[in-house]
C-alpha atoms as a PDB file:
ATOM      1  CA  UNK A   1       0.000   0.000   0.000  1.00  0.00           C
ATOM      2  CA  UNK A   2       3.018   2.186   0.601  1.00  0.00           C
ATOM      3  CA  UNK A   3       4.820   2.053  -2.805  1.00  0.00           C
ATOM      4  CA  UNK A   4       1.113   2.314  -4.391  1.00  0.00           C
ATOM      5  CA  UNK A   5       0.779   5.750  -2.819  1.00  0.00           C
ATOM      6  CA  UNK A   6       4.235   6.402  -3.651  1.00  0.00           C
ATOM      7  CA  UNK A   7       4.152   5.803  -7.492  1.00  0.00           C
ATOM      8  CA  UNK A   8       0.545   7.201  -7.222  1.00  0.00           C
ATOM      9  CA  UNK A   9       2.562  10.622  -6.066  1.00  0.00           C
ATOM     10  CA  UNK A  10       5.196  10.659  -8.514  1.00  0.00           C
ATOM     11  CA  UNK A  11       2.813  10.040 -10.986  1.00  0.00           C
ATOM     12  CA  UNK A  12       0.949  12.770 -10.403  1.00  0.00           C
ATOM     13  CA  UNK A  13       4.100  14.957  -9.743  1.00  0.00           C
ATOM     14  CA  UNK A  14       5.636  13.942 -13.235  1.00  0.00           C
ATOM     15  CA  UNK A  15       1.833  15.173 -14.851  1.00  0.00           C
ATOM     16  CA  UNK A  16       1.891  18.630 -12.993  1.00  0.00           C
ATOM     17  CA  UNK A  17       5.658  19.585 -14.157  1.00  0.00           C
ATOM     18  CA  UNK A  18       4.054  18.628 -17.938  1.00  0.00           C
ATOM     19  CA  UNK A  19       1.418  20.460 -17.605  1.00  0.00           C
ATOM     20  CA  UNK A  20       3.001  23.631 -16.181  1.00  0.00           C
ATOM     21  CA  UNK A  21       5.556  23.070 -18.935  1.00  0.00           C
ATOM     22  CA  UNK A  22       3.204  23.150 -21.439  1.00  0.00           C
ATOM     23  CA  UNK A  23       1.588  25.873 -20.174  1.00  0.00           C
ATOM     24  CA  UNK A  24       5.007  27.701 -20.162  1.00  0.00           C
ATOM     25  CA  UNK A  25       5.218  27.132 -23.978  1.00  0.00           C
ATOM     26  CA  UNK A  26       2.233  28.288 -24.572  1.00  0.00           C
ATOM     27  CA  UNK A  27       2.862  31.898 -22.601  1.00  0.00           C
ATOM     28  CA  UNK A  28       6.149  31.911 -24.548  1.00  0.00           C
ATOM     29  CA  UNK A  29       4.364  31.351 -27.904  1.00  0.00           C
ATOM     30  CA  UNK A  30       1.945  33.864 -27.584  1.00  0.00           C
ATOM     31  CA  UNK A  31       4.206  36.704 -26.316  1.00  0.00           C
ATOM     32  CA  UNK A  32       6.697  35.887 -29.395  1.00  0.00           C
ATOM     33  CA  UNK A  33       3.403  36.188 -31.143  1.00  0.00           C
ATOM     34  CA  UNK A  34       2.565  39.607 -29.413  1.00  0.00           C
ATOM     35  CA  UNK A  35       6.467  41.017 -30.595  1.00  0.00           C
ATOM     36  CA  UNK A  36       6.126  39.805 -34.106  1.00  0.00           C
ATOM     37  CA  UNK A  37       2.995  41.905 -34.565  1.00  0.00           C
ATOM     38  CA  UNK A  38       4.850  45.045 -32.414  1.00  0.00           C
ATOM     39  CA  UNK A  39       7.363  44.640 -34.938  1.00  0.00           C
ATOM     40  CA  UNK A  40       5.515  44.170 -38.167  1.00  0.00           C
ATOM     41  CA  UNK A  41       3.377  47.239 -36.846  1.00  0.00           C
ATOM     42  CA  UNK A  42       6.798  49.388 -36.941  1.00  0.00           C
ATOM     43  CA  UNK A  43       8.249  47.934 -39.729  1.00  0.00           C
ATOM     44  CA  UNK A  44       5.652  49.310 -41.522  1.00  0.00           C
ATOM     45  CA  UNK A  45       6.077  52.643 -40.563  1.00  0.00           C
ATOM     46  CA  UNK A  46       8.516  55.319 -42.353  1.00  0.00           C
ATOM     47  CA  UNK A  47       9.534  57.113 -39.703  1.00  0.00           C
ATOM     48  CA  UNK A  48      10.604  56.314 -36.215  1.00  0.00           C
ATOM     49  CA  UNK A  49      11.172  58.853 -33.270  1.00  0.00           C
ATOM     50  CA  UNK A  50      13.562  57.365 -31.120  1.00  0.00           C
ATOM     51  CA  UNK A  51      11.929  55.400 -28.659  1.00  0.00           C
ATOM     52  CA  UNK A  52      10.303  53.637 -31.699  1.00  0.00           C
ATOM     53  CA  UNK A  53      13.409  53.157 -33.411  1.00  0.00           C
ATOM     54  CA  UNK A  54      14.947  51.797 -30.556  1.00  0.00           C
ATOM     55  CA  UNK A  55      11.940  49.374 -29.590  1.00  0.00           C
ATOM     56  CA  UNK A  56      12.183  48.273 -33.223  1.00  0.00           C
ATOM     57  CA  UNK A  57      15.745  47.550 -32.734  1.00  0.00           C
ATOM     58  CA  UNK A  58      15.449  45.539 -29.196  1.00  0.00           C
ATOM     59  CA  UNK A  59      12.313  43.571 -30.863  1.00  0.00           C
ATOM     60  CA  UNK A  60      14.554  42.495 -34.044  1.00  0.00           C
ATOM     61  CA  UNK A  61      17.281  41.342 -31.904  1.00  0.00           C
ATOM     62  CA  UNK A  62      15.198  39.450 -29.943  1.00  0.00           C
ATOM     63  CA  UNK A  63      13.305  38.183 -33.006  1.00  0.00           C
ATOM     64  CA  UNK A  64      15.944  37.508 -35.502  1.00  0.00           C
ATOM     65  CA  UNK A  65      18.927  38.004 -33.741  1.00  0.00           C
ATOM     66  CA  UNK A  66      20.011  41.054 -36.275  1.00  0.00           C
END
């Protein structure tokens, strides 16, 4: 009954971590997701002021590594 409850609590254990790793992808996904469309937003534009320019810049490195 002991090593039951034991495998019983590993088991469950090992699903959690998958889950909440899963999960993590997910986040990850969607804020990649969220940056590409920041950066095809100022891509599109001609001209940058600064803080623009230099979110544009951060969000391509990040991106691309460029």
């Amino acid at each position: 009954m002991g090593r039951d409850a034991t495998k019983k609590k590993k088991l469950k254990k090992k699903e959690a971590n998958q889950r909440q790793e899963e999960a993590n992808q997910l986040m990850k996904e969607k804020i990649r997701a969220k940056k590409m469309k920041m950066w095809l937003k100022l891509s599109e534009k001609e001209h940058l002021n600064d803080q623009s320019n230099e979110l544009f810049q951060q969000l391509s490195y990040e991106l691309f590594g460029k």
